[in-house]
Protein backbone atom coordinates (compact mmCIF):
# COMPACT_ATOMS: atom_id res chain seq x y z
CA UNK A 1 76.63 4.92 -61.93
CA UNK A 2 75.17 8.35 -63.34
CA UNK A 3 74.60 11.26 -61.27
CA UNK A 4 72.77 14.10 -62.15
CA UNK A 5 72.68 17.72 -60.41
CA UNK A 6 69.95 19.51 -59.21
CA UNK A 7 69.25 22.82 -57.10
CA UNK A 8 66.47 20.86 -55.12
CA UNK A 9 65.79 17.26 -54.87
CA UNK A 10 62.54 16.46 -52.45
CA UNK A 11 61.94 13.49 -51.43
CA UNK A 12 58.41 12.32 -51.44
CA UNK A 13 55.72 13.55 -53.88
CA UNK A 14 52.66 14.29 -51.18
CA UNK A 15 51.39 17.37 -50.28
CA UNK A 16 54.41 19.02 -48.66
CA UNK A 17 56.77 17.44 -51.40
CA UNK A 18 55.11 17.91 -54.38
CA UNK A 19 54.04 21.58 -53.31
CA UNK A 20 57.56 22.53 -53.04
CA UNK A 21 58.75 21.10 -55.90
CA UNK A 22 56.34 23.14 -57.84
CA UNK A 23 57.07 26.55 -55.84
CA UNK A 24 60.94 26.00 -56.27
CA UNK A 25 60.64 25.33 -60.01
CA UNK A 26 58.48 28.22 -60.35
CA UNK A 27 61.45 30.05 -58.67
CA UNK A 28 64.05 29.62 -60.94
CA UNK A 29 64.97 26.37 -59.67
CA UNK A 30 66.27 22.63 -61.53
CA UNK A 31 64.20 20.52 -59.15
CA UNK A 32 64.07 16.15 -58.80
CA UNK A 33 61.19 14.78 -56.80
CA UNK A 34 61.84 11.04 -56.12
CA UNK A 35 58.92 8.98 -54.86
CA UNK A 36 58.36 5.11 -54.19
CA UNK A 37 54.68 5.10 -55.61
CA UNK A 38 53.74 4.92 -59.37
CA UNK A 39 51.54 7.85 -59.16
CA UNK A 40 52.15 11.49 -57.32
CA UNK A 41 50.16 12.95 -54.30
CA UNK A 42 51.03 10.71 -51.66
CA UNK A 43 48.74 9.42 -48.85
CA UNK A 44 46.49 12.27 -49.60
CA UNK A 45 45.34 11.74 -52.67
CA UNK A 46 46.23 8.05 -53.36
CA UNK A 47 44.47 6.54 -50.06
CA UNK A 48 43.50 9.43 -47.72
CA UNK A 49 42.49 12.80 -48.11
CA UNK A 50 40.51 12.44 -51.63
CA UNK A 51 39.50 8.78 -51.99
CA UNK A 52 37.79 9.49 -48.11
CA UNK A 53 36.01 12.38 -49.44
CA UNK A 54 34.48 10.44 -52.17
CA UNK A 55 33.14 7.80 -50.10
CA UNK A 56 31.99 10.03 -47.78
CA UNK A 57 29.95 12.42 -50.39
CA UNK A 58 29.05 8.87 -52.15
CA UNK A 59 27.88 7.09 -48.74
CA UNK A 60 25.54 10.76 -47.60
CA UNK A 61 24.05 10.95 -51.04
CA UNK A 62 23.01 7.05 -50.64
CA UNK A 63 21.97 7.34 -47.14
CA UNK A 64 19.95 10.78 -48.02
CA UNK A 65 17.92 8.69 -51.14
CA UNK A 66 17.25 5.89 -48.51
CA UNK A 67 16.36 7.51 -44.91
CA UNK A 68 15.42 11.29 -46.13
CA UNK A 69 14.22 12.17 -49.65
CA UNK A 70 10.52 11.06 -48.98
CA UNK A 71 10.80 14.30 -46.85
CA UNK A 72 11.57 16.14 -50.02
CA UNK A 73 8.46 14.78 -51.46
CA UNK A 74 10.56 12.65 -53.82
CA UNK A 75 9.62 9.00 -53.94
CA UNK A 76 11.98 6.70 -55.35
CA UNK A 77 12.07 2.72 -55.13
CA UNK A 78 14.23 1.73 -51.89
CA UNK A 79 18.07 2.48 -53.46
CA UNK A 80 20.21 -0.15 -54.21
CA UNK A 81 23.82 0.05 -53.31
CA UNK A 82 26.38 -0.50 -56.55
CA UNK A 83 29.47 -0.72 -54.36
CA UNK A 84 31.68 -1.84 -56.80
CA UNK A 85 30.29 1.62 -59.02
CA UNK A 86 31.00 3.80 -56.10
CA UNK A 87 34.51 2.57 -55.47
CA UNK A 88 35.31 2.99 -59.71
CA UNK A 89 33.82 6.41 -58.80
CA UNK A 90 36.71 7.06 -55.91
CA UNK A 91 39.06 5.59 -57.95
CA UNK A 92 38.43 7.89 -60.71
CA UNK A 93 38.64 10.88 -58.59
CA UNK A 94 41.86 10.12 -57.35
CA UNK A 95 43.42 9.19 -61.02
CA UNK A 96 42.15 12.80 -62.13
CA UNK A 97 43.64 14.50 -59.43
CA UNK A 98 47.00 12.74 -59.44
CA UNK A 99 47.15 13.03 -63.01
CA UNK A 100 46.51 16.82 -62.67
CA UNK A 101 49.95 16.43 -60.30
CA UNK A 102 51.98 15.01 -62.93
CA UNK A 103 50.75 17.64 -65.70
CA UNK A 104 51.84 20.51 -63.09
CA UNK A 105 55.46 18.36 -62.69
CA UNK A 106 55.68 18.49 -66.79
CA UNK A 107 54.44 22.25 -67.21
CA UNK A 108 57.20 23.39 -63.94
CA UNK A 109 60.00 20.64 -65.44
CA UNK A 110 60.14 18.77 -62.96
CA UNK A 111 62.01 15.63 -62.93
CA UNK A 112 60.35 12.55 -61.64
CA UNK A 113 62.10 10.14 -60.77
CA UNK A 114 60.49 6.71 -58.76
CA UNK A 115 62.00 4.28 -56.50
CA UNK A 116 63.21 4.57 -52.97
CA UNK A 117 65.57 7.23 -51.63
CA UNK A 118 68.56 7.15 -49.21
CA UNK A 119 70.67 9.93 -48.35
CA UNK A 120 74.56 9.46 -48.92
CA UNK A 121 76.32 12.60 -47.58
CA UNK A 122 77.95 15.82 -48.73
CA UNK A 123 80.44 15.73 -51.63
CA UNK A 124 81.86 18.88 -53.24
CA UNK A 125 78.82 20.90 -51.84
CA UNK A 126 76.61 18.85 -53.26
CA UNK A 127 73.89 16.11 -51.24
CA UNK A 128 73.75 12.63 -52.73
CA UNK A 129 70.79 10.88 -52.85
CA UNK A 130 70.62 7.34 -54.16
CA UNK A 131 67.24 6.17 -55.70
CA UNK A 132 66.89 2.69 -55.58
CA UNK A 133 64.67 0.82 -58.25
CA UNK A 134 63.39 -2.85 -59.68
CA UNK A 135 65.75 -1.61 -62.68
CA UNK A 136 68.83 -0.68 -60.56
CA UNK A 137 70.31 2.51 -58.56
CA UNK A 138 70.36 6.07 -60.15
CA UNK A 139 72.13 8.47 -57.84
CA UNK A 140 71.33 12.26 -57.73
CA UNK A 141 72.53 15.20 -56.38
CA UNK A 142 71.37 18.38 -55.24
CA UNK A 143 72.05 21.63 -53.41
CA UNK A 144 69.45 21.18 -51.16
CA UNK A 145 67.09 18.28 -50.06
CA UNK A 146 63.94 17.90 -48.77
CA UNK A 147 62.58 15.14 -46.86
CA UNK A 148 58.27 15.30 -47.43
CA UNK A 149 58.10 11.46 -46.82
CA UNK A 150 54.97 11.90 -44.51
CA UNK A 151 53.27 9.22 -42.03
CA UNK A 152 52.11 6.09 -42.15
CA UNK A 153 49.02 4.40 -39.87
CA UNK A 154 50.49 3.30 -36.27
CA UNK A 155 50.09 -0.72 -35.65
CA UNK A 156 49.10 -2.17 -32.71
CA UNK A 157 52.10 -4.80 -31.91
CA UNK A 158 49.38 -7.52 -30.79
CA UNK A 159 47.09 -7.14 -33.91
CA UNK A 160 49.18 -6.67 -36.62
CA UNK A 161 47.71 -5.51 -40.15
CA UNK A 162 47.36 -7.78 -42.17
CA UNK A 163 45.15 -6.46 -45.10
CA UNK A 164 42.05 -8.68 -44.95
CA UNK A 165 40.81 -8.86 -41.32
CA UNK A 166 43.05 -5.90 -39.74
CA UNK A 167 43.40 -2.96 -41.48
CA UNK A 168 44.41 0.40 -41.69
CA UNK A 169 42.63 3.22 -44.07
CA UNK A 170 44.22 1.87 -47.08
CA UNK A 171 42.22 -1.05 -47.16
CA UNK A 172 39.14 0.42 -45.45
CA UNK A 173 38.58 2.65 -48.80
CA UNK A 174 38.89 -0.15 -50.93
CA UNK A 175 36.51 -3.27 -49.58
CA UNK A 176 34.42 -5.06 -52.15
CA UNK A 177 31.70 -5.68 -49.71
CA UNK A 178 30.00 -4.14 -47.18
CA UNK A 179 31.33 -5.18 -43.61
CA UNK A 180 28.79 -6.75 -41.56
CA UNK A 181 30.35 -5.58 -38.31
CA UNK A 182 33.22 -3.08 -38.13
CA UNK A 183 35.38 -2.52 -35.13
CA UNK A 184 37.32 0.47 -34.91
CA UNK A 185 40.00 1.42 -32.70
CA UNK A 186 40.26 4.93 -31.92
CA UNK A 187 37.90 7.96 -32.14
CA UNK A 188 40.22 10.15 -34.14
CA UNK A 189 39.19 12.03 -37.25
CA UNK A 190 40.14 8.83 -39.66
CA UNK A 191 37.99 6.20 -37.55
CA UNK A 192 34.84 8.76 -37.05
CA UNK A 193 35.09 9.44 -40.78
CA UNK A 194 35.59 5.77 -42.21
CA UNK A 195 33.24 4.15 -39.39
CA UNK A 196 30.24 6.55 -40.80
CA UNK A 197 31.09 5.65 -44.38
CA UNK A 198 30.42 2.02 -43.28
CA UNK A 199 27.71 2.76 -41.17
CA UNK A 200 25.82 4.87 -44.03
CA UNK A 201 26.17 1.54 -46.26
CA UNK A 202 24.75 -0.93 -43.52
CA UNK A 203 27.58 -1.94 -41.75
CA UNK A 204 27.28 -2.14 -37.55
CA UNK A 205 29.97 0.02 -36.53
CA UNK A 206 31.86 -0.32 -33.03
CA UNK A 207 34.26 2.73 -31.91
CA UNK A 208 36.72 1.98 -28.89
CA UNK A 209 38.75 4.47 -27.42
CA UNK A 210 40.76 4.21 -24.64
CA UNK A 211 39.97 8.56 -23.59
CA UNK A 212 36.92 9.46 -22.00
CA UNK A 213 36.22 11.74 -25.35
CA UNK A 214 36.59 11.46 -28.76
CA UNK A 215 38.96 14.34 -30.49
CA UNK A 216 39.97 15.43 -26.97
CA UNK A 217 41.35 18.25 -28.75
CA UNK A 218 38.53 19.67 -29.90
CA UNK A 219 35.81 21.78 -28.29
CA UNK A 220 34.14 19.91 -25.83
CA UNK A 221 30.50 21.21 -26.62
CA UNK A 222 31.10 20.42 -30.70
CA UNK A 223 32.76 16.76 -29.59
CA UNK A 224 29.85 15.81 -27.22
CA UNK A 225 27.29 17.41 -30.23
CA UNK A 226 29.49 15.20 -32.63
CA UNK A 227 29.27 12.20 -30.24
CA UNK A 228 25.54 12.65 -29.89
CA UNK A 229 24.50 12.98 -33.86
CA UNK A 230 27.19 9.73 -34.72
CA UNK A 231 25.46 7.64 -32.05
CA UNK A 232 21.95 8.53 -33.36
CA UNK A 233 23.12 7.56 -36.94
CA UNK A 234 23.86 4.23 -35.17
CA UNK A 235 27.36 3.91 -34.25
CA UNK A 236 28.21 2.32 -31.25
CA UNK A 237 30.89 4.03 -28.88
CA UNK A 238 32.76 2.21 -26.13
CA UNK A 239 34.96 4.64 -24.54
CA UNK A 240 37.85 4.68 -21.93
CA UNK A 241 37.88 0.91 -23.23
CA UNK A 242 41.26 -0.45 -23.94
CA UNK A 243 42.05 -3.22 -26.84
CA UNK A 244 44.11 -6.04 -24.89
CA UNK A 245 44.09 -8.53 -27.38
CA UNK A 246 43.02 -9.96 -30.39
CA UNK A 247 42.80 -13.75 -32.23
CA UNK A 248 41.63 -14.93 -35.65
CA UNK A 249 38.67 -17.30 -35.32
CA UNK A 250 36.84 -18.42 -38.34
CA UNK A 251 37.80 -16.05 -40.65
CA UNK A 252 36.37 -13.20 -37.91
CA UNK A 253 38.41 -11.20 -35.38
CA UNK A 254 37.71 -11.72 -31.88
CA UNK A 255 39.11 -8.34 -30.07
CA UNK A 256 39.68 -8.25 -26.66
CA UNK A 257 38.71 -5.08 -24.59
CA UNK A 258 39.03 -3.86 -20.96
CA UNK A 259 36.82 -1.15 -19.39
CA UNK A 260 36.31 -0.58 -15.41
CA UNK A 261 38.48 -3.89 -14.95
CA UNK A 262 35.85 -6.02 -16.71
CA UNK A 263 36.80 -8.22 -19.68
CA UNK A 264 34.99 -9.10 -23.00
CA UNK A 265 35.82 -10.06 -26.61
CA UNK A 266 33.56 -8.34 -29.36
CA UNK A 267 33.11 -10.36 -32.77
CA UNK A 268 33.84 -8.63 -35.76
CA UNK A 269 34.83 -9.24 -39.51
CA UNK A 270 37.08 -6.33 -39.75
CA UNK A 271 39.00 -4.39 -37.62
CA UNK A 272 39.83 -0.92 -38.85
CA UNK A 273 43.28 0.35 -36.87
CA UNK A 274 42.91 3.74 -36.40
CA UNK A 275 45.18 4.57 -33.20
CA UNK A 276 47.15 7.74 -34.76
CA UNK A 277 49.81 7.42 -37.16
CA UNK A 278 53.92 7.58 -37.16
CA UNK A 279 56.64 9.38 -39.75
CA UNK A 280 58.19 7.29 -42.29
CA UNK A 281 61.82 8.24 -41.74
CA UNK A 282 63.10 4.55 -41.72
CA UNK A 283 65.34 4.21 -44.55
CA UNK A 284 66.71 7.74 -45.60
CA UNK A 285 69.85 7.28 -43.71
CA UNK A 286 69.42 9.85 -41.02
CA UNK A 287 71.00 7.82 -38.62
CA UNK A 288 74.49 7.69 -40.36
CA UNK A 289 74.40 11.05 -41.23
CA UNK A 290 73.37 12.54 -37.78
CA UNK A 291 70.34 14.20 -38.52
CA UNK A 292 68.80 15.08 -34.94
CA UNK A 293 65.17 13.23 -34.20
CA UNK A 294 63.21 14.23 -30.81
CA UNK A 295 60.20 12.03 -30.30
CA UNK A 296 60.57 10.33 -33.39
CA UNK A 297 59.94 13.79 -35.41
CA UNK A 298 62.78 15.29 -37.24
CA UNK A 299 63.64 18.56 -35.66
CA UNK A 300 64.09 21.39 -37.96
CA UNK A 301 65.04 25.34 -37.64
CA UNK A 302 62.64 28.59 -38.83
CA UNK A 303 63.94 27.84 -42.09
CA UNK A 304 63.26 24.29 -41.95
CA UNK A 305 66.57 23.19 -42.21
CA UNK A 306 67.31 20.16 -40.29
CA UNK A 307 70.53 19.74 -38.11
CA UNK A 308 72.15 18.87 -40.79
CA UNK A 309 72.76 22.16 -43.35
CA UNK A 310 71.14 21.89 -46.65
CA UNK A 311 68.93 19.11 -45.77
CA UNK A 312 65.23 20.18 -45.03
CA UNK A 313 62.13 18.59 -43.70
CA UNK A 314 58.24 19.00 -44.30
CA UNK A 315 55.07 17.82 -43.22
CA UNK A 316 54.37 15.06 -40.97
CA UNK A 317 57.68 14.68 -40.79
CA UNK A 318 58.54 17.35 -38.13
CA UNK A 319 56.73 18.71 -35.28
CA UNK A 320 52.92 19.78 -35.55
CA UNK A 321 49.42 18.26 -36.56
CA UNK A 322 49.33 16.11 -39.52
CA UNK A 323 47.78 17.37 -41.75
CA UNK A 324 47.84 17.94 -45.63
CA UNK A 325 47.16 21.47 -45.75
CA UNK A 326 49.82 22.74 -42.93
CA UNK A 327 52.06 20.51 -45.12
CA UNK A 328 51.58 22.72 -48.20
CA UNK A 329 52.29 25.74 -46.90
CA UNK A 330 55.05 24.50 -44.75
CA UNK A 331 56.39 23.20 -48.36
CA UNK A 332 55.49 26.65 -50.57
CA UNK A 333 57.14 28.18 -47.48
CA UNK A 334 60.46 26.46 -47.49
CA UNK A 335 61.15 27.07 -51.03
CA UNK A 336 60.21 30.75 -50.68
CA UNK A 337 62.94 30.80 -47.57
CA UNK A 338 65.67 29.35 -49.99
CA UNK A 339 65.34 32.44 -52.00
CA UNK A 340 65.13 34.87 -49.45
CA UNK A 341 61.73 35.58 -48.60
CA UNK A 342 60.34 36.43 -45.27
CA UNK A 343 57.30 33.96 -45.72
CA UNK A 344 56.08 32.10 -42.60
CA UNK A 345 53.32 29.50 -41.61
CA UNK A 346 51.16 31.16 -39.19
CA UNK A 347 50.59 27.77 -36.96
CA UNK A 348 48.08 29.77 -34.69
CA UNK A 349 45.95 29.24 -36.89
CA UNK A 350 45.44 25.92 -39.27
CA UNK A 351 42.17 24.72 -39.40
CA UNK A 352 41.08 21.02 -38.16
CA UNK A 353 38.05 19.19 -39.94
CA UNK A 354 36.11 16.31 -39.65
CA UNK A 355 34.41 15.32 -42.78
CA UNK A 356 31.74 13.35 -40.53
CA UNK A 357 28.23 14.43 -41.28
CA UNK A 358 27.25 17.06 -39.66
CA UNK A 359 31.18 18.34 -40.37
CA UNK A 360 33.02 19.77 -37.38
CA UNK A 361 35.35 22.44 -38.21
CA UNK A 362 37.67 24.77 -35.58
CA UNK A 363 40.31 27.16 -35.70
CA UNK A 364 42.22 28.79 -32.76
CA UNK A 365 41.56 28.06 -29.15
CA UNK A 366 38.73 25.92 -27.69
CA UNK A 367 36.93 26.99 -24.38
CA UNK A 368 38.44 24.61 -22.01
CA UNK A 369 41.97 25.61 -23.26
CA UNK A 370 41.08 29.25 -22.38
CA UNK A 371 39.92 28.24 -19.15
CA UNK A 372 42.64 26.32 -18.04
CA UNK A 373 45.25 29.10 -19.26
CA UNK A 374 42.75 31.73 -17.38
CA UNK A 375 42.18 33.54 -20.10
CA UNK A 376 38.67 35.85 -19.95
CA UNK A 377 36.91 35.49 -22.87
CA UNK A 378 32.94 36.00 -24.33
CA UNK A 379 31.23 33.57 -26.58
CA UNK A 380 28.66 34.10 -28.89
CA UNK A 381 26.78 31.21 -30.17
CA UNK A 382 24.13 30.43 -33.06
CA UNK A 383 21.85 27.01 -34.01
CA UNK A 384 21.48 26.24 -36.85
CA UNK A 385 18.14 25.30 -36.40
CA UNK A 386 17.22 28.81 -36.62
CA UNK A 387 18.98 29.16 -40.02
CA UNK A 388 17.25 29.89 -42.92
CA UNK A 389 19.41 28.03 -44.99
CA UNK A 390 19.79 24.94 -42.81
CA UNK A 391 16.01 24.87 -42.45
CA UNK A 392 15.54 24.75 -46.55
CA UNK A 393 17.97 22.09 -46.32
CA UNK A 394 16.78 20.13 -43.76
CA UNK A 395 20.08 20.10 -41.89
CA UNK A 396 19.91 21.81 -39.16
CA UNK A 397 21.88 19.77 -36.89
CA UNK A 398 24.76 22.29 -34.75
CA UNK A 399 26.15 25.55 -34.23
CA UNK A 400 28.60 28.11 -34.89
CA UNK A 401 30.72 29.63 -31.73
CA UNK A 402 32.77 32.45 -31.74
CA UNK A 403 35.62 33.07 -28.48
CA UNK A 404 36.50 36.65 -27.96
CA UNK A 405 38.59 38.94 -25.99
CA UNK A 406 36.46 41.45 -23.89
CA UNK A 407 36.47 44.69 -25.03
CA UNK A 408 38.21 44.49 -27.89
CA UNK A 409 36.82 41.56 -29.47
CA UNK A 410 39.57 40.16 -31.17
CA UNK A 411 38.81 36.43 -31.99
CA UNK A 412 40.24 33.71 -30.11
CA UNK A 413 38.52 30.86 -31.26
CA UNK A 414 36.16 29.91 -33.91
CA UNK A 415 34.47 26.40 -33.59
CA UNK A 416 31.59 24.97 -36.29
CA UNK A 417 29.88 22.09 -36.34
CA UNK A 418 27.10 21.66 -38.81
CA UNK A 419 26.22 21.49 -42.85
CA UNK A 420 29.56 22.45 -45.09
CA UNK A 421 31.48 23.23 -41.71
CA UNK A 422 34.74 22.63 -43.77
CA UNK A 423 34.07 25.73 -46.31
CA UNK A 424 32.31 27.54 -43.60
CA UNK A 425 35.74 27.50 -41.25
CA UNK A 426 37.35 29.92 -44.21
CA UNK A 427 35.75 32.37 -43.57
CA UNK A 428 37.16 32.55 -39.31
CA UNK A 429 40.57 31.19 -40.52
CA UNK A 430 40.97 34.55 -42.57
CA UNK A 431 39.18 37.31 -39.56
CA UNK A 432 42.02 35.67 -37.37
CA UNK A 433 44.77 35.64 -39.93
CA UNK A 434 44.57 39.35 -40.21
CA UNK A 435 43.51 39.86 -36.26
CA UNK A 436 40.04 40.75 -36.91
CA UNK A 437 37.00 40.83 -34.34
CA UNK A 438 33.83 39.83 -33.81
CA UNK A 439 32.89 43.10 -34.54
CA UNK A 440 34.07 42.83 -38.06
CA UNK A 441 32.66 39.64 -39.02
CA UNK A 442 29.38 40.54 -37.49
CA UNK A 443 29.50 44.16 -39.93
CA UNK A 444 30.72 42.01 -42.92
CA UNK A 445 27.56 41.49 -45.15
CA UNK A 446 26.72 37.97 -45.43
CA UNK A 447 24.21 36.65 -48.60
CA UNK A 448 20.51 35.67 -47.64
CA UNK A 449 19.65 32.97 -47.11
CA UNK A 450 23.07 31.28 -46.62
CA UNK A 451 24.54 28.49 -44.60
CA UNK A 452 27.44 31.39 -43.47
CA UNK A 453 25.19 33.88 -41.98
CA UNK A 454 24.91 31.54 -38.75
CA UNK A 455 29.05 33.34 -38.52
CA UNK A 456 27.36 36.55 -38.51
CA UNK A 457 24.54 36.02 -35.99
CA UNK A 458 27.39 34.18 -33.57
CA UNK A 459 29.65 37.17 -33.70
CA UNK A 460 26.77 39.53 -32.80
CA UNK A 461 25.64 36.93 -30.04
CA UNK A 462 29.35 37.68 -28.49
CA UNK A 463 27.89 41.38 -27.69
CA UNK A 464 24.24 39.55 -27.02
CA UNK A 465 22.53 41.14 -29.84
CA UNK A 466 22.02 38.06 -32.16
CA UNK A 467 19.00 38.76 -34.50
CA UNK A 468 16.90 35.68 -34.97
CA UNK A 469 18.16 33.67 -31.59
């Protein structure tokens, strides 16, 4: 068996992986990245972050030539829905951007190397890593290692996936027709976003969750202004309802759901499992090497070195929300550790999105966690619907509200929901990176007539002396 050394070998080529590969080779470093999949990116690109996106932009722009541009005094025929185009379309997205991976692996010199990866111990102060493959076992070693292996979607034991009639996003990106009644369980950022795809296509869509509120982490006034807008698009929302069972019965599920200590089985033909989602650490060898795991996360130091020296952990992997982009910087990060630098992730403050439509975008804390912490705080809050912007639009659904310390005004919390709430959320991320104020957003000159400018008019509403509220 050949081995070959390297300074770095990650394993797994998503977001955290592939980011640190890149940052370590520009570095100085001889870096491996060994992933399963044929293509690079990971969940994120392959079947979550980008393909979602596409449907989502795909399924507005077909539900705004059906329901709204009459408003716009453009009259078209009623649209016709080329599913089959619009999923070539998703797929091409993702092939461009996971192509644009590779090139960056081939302009850094990165080795790629696929199969499936299991750690095999220290051996003359080097980490072996053995890459299984259809064409046999390749073993590599490195000076360091770093596990980016990410999540995969959490199964219900009773309803198992199983790709045609249960499924988890994978699948739910790729059906060739539209579903004439989707079930989803759980009202988390993947279900809201795939149940309004569906919904915007013609599917009847069915949300159970088994909280009294959907994203209970979010702001409560942008959740129940979420919750409000979904429901009038026509999604159906059965909450503190609990799924209890589930059977197959003529090629349609029959789930079983409990709420107030009645029972009833809804009739679906898919059921999209959307109930969180669990890291993929089966299989590395942690175990046998004694790498410490708390709550089924790996635990890791400032450095993100695990418990066991010179291996290293990413992503979804260790403790934190899972997301792609606290992943990247937890992955530029580590590499700029190995070589010294003081670099940090500043978890404070990493933005959470839902690509619904209207978005729904936050950074920092929410009201009710203020409250509950006693915290004093002043809000200032702005409709869109008084936008100039928006109005032009015709999207005028939401707000902007800004939390801030009395006196001082230092931001606390920043919470959007609205048109482009994902690019607008920027824009607070960076005022609270660098400690800024309400104060300083609302003196910050801000383009007319723009979407943004409902920031400004919040942070002056914190001191009561919004303009055109």
């Amino acid at each position: 068996m050949s081995e070959e050394l390297y300074d770095l070998i990650v394993i797994g080529a998503g977001p955290g992986g592939y980011v640190a590969a890149i940052r370590a080779a520009q570095l100085g470093m001889s870096v491996a990245v060994v992933e399963k999949r044929d293509t690079l990116g990971g969940v994120c690109l392959n079947e979550g972050c980008i393909p979602s996106k596409a449907l989502l932009d795909s399924s507005e722009l077909f539900a705004l030539a059906r329901d709204r541009f009459a408003g716009h005094g453009i009259a078209i025929d009623p649209p016709r829905l080329d599913l089959a185009r619009m999923m070539a379309r998703k797929d091409d997205v993702v092939k461009k951007l996971t192509d644009g991976v590779a090139f960056l692996f081939k302009k850094n010199k990165i080795a790629r190397v696929q199969g499936t990866a299991r750690l095999t111990g220290e051996r003359d102060g080097a980490h072996g890593v053995d890459v299984s493959a259809s064409e046999g076992t390749q073993q590599l070693r490195g000076k360091w290692v770093l596990l980016a292996t990410g999540s995969e979607a959490a199964v219900i034991p009773f309803m198992p996936f199983d790709g045609e009639v249960v499924v988890s996003a994978r699948e739910a990106l790729s059906f060739d027709r539209v579903p004439e009644h989707l079930l989803v369980v759980g009202a988390g950022y993947v279900g809201l976003e795939l149940g309004s795809v569906w919904r915007r296509l013609g599917s009847q869509v069915t949300v159970v969750e088994m909280l009294p509120k959907m994203l209970p982490n979010t702001d409560g006034q942008v959740a129940d202004t979420l919750m409000r807008s979904l429901k009038k698009q026509g999604i159906a929302f059965r909450m503190e309802t609990k799924v209890t069972g589930f059977a197959k019965r003529d090629g349609k599920g029959v789930v079983t759901v409990e709420a107030g200590g009645a029972t009833e089985e809804i009739v679906c033909d898919r059921v999209l499992v959307a109930a969180g989602r669990r890291p993929l650490t089966a299989g590395l060898g942690l175990e046998d090497l004694g790498v410490r795991l708390e709550a089924g996360r790996i635990t890791v130091d400032d450095n993100y070195q695990t418990s066991l020296r010179g291996i290293y952990a990413v992503g979804d992997l260790i403790h934190g929300p899972m997301l792609a982009h606290k992943a990247m910087a937890e992955g530029e990060v580590f590499a700029e550790r190995l070589t010294g630098q003081a670099s940090v992730v500043d978890y404070a403050y990493i933005p959470g999105i839902v690509y619904t439509w209207p978005e729904a975008a936050s950074v920092g804390r929410t009201e009710e966690e203020l409250k509950a912490d006693g915290v004093e705080y002043r809000a200032g809050r702005f409709p869109f619907m008084a936008n100039g912007r928006a109005k032009c639009m015709d999207e005028t659904e939401g707000f902007v509200k800004i939390l801030a310390t009395p006196g001082t005004g230092r931001v606390l919390g920043i919470h959007v929901i609205g048109p482009r709430a994902s690019d607008i959320i920027a824009e607070a991320v960076t005022v609270m990176t660098y400690g800024g104020s309400a104060a300083d957003i609302a003196m910050t000159f801000h383009a007319h007539p723009t979407l943004s400018e409902a920031m400004k008019e919040a942070a002056l509403d914190v001191e009561k002396r919004a303009i055109h509220a």
